[in-house]
Each structure stands twice: as C-alpha cells, then as structure tokens.
N, C-alpha and C. Protein backbone atom coordinates (compact mmCIF):
# COMPACT_ATOMS: atom_id res chain seq x y z
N UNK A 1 -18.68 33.11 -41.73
CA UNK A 1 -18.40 32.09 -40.75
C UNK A 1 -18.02 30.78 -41.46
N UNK A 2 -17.53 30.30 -41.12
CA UNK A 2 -16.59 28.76 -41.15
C UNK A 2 -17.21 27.43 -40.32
N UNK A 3 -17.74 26.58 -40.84
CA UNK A 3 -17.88 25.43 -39.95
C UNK A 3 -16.75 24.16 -40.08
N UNK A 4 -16.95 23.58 -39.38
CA UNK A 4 -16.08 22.42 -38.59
C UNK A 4 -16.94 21.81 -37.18
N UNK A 5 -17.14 20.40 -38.14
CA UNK A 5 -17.98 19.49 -36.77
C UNK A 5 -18.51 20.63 -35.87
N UNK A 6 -19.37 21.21 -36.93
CA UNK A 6 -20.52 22.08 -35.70
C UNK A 6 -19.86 22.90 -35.11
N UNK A 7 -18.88 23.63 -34.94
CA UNK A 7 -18.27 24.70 -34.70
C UNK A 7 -18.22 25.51 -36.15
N UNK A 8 -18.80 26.95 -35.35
CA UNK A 8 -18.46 27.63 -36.76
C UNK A 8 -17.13 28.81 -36.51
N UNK A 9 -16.60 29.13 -37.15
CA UNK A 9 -15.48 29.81 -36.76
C UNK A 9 -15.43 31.13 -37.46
N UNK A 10 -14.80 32.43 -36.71
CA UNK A 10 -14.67 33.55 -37.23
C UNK A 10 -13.45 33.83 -38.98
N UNK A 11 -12.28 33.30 -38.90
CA UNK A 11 -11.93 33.04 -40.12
C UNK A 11 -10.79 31.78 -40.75
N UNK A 12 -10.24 31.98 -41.66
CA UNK A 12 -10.09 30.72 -42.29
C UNK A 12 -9.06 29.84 -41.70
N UNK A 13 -8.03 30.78 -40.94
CA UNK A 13 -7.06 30.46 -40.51
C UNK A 13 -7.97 29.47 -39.45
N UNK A 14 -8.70 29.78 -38.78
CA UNK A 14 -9.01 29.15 -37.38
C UNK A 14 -9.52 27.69 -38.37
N UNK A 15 -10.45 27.79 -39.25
CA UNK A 15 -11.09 26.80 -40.22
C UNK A 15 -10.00 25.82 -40.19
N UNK A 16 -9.03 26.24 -40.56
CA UNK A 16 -7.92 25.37 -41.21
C UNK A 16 -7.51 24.80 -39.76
N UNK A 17 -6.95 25.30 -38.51
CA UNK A 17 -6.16 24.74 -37.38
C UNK A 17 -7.72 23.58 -37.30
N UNK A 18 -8.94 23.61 -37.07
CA UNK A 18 -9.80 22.82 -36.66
C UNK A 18 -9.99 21.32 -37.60
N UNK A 19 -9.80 22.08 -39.24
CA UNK A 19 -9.36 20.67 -39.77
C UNK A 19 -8.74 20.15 -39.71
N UNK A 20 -7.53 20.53 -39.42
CA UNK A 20 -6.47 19.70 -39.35
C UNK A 20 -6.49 18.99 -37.87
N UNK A 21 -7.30 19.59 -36.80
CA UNK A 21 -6.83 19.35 -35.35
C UNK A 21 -8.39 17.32 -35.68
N UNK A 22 -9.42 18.07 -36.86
CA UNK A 22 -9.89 16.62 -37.13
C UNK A 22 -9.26 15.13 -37.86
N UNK A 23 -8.29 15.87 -38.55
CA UNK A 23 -7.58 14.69 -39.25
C UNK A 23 -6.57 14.17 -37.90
N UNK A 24 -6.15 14.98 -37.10
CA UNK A 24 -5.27 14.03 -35.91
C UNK A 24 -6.40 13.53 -35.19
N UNK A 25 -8.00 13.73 -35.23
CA UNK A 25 -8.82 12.75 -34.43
C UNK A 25 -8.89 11.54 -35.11
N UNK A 26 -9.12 11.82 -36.43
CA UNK A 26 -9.59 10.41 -36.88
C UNK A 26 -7.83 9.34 -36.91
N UNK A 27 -6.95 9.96 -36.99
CA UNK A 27 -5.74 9.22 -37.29
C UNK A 27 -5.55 8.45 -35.44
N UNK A 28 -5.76 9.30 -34.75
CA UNK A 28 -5.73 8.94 -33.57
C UNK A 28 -6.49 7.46 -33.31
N UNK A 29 -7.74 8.13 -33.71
CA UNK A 29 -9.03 6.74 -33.45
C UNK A 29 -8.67 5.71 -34.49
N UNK A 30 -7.94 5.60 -35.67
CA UNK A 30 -7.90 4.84 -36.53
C UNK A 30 -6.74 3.81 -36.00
N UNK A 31 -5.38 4.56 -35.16
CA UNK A 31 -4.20 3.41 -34.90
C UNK A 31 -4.27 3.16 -33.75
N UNK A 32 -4.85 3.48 -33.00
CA UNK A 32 -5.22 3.56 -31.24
C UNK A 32 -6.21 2.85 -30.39
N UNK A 33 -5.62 1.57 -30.14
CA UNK A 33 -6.94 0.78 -29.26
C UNK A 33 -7.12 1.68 -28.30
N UNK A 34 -8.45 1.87 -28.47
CA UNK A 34 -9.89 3.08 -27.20
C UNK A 34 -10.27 2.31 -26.57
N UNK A 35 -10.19 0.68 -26.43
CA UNK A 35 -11.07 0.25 -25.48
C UNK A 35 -9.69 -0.01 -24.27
N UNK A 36 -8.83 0.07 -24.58
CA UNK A 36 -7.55 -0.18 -23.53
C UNK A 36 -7.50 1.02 -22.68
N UNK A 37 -7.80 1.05 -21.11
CA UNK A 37 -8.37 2.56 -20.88
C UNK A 37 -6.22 3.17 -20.54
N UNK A 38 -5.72 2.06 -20.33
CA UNK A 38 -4.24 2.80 -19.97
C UNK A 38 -3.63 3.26 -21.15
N UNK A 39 -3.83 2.65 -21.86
CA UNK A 39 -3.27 3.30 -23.39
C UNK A 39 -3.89 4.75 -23.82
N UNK A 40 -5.30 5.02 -23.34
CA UNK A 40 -6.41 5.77 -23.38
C UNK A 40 -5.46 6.83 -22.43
N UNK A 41 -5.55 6.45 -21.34
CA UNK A 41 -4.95 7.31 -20.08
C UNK A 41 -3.67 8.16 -21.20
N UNK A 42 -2.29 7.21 -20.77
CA UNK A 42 -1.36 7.56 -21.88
C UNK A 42 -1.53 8.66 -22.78
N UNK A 43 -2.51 8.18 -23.62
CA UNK A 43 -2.34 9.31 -25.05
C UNK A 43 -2.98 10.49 -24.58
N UNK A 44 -4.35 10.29 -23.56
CA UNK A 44 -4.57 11.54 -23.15
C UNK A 44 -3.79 12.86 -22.51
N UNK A 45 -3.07 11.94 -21.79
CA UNK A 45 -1.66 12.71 -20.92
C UNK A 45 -0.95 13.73 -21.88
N UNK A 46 -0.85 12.51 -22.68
CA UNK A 46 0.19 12.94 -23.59
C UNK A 46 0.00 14.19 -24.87
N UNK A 47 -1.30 14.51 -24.60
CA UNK A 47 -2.15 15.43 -26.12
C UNK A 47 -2.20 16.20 -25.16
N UNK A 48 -2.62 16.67 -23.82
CA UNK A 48 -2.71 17.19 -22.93
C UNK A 48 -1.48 18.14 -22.46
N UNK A 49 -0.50 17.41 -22.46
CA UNK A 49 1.01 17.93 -22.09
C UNK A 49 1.74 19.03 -23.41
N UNK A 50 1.09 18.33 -24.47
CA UNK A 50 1.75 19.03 -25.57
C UNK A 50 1.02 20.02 -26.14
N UNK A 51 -0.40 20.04 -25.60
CA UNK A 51 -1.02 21.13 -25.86
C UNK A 51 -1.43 20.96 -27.45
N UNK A 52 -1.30 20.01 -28.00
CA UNK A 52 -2.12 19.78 -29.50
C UNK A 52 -3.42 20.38 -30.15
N UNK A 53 -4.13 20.41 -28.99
CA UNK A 53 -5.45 20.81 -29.46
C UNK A 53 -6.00 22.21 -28.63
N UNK A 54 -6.22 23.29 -29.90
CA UNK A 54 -6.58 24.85 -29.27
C UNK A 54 -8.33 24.74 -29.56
N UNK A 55 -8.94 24.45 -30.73
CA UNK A 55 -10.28 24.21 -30.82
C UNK A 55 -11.02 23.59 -30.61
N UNK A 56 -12.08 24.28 -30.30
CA UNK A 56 -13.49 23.35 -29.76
C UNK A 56 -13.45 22.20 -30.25
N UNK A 57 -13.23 22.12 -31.20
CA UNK A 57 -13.17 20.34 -31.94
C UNK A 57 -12.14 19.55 -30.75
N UNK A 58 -11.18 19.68 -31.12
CA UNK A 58 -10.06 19.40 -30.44
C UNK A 58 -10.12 19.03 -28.44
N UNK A 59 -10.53 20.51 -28.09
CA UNK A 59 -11.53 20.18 -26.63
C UNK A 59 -12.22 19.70 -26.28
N UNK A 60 -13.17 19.18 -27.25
CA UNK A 60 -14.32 18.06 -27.38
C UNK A 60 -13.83 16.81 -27.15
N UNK A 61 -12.85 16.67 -28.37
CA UNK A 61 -12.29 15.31 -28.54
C UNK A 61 -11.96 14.95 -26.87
N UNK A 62 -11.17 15.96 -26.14
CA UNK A 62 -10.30 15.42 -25.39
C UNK A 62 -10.82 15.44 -23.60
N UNK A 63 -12.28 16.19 -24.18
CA UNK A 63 -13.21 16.08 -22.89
C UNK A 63 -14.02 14.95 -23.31
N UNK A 64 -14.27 14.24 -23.97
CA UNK A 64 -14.37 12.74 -24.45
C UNK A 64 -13.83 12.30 -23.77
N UNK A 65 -12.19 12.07 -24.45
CA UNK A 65 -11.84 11.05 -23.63
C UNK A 65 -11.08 11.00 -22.00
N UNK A 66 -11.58 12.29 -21.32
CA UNK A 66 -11.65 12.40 -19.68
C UNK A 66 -12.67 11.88 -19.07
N UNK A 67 -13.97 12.34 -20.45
CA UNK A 67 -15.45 11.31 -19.20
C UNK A 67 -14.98 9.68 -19.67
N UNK A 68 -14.53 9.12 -20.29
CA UNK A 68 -14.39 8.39 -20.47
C UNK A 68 -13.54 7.38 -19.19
N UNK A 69 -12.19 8.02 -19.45
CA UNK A 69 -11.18 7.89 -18.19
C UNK A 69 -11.68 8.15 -16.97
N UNK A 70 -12.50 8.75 -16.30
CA UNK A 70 -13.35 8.83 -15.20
C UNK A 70 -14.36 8.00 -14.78
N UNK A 71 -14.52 7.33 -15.83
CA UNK A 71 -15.87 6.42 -15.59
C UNK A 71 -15.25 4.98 -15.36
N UNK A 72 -13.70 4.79 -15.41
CA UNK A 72 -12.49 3.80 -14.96
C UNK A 72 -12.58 3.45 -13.68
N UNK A 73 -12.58 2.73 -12.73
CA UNK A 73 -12.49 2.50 -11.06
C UNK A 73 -11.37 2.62 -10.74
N UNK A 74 -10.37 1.85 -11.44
CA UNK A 74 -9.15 1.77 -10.71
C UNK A 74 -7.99 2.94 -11.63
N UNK A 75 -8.44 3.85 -12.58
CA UNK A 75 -7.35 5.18 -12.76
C UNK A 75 -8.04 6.25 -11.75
N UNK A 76 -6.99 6.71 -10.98
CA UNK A 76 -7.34 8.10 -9.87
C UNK A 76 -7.83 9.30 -10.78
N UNK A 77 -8.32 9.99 -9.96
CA UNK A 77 -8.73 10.94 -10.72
C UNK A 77 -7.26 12.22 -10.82
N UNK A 78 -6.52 11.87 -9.87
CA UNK A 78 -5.21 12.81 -9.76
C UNK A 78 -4.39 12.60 -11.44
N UNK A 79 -4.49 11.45 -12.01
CA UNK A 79 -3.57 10.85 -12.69
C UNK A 79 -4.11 11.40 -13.84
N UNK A 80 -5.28 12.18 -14.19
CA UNK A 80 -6.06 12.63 -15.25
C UNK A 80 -5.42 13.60 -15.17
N UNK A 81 -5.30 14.73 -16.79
CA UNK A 81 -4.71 15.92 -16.03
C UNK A 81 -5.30 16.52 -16.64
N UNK A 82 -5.72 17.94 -15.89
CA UNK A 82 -6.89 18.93 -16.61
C UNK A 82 -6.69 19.21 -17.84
N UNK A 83 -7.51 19.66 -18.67
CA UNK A 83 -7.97 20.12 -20.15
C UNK A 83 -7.11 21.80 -20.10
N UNK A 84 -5.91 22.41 -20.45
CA UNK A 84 -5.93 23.35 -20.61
C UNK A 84 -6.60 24.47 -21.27
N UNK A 85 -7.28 25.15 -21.40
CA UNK A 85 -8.08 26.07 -22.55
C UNK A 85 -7.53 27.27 -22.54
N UNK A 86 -7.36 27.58 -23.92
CA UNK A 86 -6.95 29.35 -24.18
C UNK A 86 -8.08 30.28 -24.57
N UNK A 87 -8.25 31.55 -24.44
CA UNK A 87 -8.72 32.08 -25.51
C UNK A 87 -9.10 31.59 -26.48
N UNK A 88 -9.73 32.45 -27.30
CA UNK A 88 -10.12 32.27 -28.82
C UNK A 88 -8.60 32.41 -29.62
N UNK A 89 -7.76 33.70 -29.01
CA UNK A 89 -6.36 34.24 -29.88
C UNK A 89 -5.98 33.03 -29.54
N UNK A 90 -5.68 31.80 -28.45
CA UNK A 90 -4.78 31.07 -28.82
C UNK A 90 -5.07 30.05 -29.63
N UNK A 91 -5.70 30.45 -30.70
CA UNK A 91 -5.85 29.40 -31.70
C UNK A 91 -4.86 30.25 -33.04
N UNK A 92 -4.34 31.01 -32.85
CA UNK A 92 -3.25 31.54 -34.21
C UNK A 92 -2.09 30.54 -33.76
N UNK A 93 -1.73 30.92 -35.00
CA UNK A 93 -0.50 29.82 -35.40
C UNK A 93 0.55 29.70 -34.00
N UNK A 94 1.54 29.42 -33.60
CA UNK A 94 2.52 29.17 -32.49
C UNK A 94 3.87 30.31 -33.23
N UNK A 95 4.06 30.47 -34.66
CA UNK A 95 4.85 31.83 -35.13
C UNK A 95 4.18 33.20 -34.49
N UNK A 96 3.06 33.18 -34.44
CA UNK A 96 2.20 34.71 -34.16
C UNK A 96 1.87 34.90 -32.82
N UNK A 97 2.43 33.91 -31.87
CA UNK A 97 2.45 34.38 -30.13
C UNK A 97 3.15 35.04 -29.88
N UNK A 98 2.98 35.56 -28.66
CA UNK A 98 4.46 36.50 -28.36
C UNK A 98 5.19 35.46 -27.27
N UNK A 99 6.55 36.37 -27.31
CA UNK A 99 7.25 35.54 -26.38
C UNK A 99 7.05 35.18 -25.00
N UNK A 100 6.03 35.96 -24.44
CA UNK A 100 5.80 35.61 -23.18
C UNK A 100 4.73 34.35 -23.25
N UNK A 101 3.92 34.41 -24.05
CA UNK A 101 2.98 33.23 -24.54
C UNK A 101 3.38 31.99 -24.61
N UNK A 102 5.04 32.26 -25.00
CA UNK A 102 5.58 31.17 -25.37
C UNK A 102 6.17 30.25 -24.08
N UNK A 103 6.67 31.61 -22.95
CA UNK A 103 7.31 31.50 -21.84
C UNK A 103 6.22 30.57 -21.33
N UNK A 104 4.85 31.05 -20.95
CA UNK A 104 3.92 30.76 -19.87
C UNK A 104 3.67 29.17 -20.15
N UNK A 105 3.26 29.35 -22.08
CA UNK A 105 3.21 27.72 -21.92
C UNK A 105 3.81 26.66 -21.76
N UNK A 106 5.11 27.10 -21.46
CA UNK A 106 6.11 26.15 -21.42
C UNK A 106 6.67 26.02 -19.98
N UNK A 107 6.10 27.02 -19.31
CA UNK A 107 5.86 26.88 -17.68
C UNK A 107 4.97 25.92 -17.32
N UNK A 108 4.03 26.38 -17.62
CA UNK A 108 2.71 25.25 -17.74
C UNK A 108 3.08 24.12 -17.86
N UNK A 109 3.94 23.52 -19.41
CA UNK A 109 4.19 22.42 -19.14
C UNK A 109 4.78 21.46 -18.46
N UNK A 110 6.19 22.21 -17.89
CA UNK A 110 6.96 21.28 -16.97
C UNK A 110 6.20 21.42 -15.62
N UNK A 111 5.37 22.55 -15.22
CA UNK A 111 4.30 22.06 -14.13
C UNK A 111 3.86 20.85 -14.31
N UNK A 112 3.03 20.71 -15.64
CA UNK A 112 1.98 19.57 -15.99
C UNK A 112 2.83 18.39 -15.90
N UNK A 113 4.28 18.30 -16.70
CA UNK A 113 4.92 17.28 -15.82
C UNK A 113 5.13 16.86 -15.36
N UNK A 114 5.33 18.06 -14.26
CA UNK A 114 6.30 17.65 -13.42
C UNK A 114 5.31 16.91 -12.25
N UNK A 115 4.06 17.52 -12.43
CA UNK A 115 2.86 16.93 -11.75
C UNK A 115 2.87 15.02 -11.95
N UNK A 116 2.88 14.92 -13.33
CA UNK A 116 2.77 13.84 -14.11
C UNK A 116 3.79 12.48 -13.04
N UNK A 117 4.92 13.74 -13.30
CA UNK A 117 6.04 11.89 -12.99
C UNK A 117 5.84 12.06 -11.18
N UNK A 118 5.23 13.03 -10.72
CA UNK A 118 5.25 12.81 -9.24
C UNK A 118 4.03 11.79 -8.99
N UNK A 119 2.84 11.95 -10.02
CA UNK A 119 1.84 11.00 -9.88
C UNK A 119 2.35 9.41 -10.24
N UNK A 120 3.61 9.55 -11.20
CA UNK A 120 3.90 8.01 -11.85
C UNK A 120 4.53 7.49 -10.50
N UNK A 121 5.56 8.44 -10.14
CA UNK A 121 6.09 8.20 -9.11
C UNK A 121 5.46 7.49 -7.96
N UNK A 122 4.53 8.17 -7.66
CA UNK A 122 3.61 7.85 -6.41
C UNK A 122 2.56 6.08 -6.90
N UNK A 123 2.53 6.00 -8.70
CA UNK A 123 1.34 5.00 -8.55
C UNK A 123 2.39 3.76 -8.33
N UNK A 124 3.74 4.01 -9.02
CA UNK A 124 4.56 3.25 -8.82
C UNK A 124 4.79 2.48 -7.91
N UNK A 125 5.17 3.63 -6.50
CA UNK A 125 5.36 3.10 -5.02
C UNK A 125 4.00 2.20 -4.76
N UNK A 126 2.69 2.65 -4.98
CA UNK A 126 1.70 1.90 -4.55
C UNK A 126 1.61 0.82 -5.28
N UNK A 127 2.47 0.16 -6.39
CA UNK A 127 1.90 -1.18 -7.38
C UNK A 127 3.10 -1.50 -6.53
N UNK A 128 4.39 -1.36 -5.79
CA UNK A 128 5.20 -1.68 -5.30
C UNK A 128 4.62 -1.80 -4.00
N UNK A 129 4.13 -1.13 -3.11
CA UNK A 129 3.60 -1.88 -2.12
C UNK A 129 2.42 -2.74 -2.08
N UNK A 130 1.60 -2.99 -2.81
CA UNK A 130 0.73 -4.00 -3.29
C UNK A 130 1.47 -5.31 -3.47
N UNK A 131 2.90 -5.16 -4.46
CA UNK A 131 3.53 -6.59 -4.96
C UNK A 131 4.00 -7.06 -3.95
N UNK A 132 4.56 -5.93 -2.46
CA UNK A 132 4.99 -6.76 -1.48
C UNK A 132 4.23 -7.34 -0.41
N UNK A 133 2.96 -6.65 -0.63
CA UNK A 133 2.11 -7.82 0.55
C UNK A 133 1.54 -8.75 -0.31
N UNK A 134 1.42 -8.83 -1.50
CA UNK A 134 0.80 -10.17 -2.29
C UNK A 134 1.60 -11.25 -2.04
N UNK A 135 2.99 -10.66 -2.12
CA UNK A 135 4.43 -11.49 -1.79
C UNK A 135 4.49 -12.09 -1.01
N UNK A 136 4.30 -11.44 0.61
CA UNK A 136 3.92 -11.83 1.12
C UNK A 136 3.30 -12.72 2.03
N UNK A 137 1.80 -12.32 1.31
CA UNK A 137 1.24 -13.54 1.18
C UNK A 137 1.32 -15.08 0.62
N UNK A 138 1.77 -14.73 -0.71
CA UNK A 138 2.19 -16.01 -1.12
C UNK A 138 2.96 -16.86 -0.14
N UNK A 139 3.89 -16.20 0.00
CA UNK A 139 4.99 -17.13 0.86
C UNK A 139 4.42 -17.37 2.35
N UNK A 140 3.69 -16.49 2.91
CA UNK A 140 3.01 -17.05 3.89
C UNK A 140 1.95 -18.40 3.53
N UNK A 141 1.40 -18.31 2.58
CA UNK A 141 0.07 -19.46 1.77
C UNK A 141 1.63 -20.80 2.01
N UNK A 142 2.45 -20.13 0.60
CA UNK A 142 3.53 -21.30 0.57
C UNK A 142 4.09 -22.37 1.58
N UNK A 143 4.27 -21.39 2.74
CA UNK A 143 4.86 -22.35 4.06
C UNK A 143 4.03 -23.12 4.66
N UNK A 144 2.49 -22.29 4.63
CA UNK A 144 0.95 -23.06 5.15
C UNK A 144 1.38 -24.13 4.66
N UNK A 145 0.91 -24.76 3.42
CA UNK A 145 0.91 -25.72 2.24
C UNK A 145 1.52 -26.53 2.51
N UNK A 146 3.24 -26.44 3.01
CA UNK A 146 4.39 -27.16 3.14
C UNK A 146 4.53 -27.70 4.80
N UNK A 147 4.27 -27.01 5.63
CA UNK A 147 3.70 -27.55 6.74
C UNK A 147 2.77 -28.15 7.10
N UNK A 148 1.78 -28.23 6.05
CA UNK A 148 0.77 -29.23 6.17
C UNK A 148 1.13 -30.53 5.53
N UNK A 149 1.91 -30.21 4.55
CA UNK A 149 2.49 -31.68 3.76
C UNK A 149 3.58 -32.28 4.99
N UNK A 150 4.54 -31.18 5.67
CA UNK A 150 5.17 -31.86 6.28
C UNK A 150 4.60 -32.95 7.61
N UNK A 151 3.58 -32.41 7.97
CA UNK A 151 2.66 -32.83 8.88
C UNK A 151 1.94 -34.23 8.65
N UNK A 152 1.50 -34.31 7.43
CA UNK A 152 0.92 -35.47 7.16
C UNK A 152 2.01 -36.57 6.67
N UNK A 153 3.21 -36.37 6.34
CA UNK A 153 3.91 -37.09 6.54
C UNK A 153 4.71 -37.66 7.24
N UNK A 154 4.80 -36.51 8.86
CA UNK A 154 5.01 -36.83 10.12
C UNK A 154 4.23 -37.76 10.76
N UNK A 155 2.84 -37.61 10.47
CA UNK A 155 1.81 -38.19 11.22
C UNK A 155 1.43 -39.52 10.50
N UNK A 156 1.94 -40.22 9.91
CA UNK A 156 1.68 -41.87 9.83
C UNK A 156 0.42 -42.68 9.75
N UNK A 157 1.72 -42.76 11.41
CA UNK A 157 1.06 -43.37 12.50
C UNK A 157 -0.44 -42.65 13.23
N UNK A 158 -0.54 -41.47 13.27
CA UNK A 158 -1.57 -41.29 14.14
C UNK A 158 -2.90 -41.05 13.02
N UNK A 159 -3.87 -40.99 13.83
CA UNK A 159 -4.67 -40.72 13.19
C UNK A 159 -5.13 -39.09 12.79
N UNK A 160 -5.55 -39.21 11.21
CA UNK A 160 -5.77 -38.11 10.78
C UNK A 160 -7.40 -37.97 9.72
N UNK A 161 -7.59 -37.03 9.57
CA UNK A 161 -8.69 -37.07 8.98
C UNK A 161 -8.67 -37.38 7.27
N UNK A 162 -7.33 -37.77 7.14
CA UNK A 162 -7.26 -38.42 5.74
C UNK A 162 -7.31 -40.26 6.22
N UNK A 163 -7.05 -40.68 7.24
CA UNK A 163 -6.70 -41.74 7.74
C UNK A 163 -7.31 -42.72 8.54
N UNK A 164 -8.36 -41.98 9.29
CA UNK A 164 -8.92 -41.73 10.41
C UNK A 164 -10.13 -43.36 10.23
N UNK A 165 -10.66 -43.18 9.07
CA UNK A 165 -11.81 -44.81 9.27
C UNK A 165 -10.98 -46.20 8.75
N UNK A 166 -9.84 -45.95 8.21
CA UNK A 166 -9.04 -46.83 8.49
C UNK A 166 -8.24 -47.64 9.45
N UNK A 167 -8.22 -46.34 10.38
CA UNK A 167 -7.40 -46.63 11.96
C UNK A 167 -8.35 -46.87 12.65
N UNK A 168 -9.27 -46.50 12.76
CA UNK A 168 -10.46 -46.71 13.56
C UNK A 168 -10.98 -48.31 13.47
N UNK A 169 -11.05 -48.24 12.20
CA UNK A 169 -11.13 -50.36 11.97
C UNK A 169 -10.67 -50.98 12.22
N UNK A 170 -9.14 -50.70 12.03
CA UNK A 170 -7.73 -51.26 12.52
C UNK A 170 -7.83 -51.77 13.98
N UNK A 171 -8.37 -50.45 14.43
CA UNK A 171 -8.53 -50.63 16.05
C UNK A 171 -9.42 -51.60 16.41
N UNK A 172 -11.09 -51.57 16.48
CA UNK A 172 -11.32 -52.63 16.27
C UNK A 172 -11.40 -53.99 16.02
N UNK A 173 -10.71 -54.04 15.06
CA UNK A 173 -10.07 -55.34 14.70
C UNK A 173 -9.54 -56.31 15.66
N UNK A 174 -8.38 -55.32 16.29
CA UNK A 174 -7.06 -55.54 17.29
C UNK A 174 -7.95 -55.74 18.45
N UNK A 175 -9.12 -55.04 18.99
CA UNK A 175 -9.70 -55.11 19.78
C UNK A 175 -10.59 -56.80 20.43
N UNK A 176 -11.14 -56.52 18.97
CA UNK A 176 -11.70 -57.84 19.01
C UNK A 176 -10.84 -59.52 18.84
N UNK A 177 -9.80 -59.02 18.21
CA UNK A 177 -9.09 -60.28 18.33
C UNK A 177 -8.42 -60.53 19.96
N UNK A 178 -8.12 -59.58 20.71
CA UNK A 178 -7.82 -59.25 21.97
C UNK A 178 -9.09 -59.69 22.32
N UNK A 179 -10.44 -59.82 22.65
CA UNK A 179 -11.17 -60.11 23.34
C UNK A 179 -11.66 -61.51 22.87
N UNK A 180 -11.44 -61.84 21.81
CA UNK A 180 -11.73 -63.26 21.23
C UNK A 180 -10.40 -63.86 22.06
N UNK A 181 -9.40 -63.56 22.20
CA UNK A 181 -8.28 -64.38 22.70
C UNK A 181 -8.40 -64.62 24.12
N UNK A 182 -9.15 -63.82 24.37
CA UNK A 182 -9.16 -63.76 26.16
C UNK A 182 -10.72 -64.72 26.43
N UNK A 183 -11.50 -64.48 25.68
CA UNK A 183 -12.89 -65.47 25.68
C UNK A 183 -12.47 -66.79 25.97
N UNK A 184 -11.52 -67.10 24.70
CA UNK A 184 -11.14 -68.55 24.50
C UNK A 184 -10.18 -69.56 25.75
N UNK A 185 -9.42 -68.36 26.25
CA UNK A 185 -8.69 -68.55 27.32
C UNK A 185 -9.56 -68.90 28.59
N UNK A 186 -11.10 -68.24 28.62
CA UNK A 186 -11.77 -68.47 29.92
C UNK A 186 -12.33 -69.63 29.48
N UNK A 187 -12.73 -69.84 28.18
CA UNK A 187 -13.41 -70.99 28.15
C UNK A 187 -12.66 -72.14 28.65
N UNK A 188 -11.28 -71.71 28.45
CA UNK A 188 -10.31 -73.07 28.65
C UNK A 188 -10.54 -73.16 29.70
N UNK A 189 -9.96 -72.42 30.41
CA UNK A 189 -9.92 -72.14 32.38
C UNK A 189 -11.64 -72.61 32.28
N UNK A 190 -12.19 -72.62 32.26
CA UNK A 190 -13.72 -73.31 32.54
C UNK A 190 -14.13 -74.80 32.43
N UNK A 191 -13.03 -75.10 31.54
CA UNK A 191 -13.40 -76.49 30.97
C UNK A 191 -11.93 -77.12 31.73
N UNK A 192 -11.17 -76.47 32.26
CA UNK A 192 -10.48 -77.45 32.94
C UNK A 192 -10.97 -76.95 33.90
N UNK A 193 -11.37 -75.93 35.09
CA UNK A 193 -12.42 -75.90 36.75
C UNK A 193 -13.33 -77.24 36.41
N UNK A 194 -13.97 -77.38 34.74
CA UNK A 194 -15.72 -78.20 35.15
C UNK A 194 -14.44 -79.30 35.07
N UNK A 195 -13.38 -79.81 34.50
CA UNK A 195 -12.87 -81.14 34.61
C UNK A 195 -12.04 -81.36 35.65
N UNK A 196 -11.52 -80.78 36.52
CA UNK A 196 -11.60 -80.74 38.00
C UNK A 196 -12.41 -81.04 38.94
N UNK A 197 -13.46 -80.58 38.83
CA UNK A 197 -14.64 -80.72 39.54
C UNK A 197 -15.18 -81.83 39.32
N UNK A 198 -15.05 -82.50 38.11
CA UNK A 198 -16.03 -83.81 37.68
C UNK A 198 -15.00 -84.67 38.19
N UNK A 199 -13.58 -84.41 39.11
CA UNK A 199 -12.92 -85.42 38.95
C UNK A 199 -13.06 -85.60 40.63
C-alpha cells in the first residue's frame, strides 16, 4: 500500500496521480486568494468542469471548498456544482480509458456547462433586475431632493419650517406697531374729545 495525505492506495500509479493531484493543491492555495468566496466559487467551477481531480485527496480538497462556498449567504446553492466521483478505475491515466469513457465524460461536461452558463445567465438577469429598481430608486430619491429644493425656493415668502420663528416675529412686530399706531391715534382722538369738552 501507498500513502498520500492519509489515503493509502492500491499501487504506484494511483500514488503518483494523488501526488501530483497535491502539488496542484498547494500551487492552488499558494496563488489564489481563499478568502474571496467568488474567486473561490470560480476556481471551484472551474476544477469541477474539468474534472482535475480523480483522488480522495483531490475530492477532499474540493469538498472543502463546497462546505466552504455553502456557508456564503448570498452564492445559491444552484451555482455550486456537484463533486463528480468515479470509481477507483477512474483514477488510471486518461490514455488507458476507453472510448466510451471518454464519450460519457465529455457529455457530462457540456451538461455541467451548459448547466453553468444557464445559471450565469439567470444570476445575470437577477444583478440586472436589482440595478433597475436601485435605478430606480435613485431617480425617484433624485426628483424627491429636487422638488424639495424647488419648493423652498418657491416658498420665500411663506412660512416654512426652515423660516418659520423668523416670520412669526416678523409678524408680531408688524402687529404691534399696528396696534401702537392705532393706541396713539385714540389717545389723540381723546385729547382732542377732553379739549372739546373743556372748551
């Protein structure tokens, strides 16, 4: 038996596909921001589609990074795409399949595709109908905004609640000088009745 990261394997050939399927983990994890989950998404798709990885190592890696992508809120779970698994035989070389092996997986793939761009397709339309009610909105907010500016520059004269204890004093003011003017006027009219009367 053969080990590899805790897998032990029946012979060398398989030994060898599992080391090598570890040197594309670590090269992966070495140029590849993991904390970016769309980039994450991406490469998963993409190791997934091409079928890169036949060994447990390899399946590990890439059921990693599905719990990973699942534990995301806003990637669907549609947009994930299942883990294919073969046999044990499909871990021989891609020379030593037969041709129908070759047929099926390559059925498989433009399925897995074709799945793929109907999901891009579809997240597409939905970031497209999102941008048009944000849109929208904006321009609904926008005209709010501008009708209120136009408003307060319509309104002057009246009173407003930017305006309002100013006009209110104003008023007052006017009020009282109006009633001081009219006081003074009776006093007059009083003082010419009492100088009438005294006459």
């Amino acid at each position: 038996m053969y080990q590899v990261e805790g897998y032990a394997f029946e012979t060398k050939e398989q030994e060898h596909t599992a080391k090598h399927e570890v040197e594309i983990i670590g090269y992966i994890r070495k140029n590849t921001r993991m904390d970016d989950p769309d980039i994450v998404l991406a490469l998963y798709n993409k190791l997934v589609l091409k079928e890169i990885f036949v060994t447990p190592v390899g399946y590990d890696f890439l059921h990693r990074l599905q719990e990973y992508l699942y534990t995301i809120p806003y990637i669907r779970r549609e947009d994930i795409l299942p883990i294919t698994v073969y046999e044990p035989e499909g871990m021989v070389s891609k020379e030593k399949r037969s041709k129908e092996e070759i047929k099926q997986k390559k059925k498989r793939q433009k399925n897995k595709e074709h799945v793929v761009s109907k999901n891009r397709r579809k997240k597409n339309r939905d970031y497209q109908k999102l941008f048009h009610i944000s849109t929208f909105f904006a321009v609904v907010f926008a005209l709010g905004i501008i009708g209120m500016l136009v408003i307060t520059w319509l309104s002057k004269d009246n009173v407003t609640i930017l305006n309002y204890e100013n006009k209110v004093i104003d008023k007052y003011e006017i009020w009282e000088k109006q009633l001081d003017e009219r006081e003074s006027q009776l006093e007059e009219r009083e003082l010419r009745l009492t100088e009438q009367e005294a006459e």
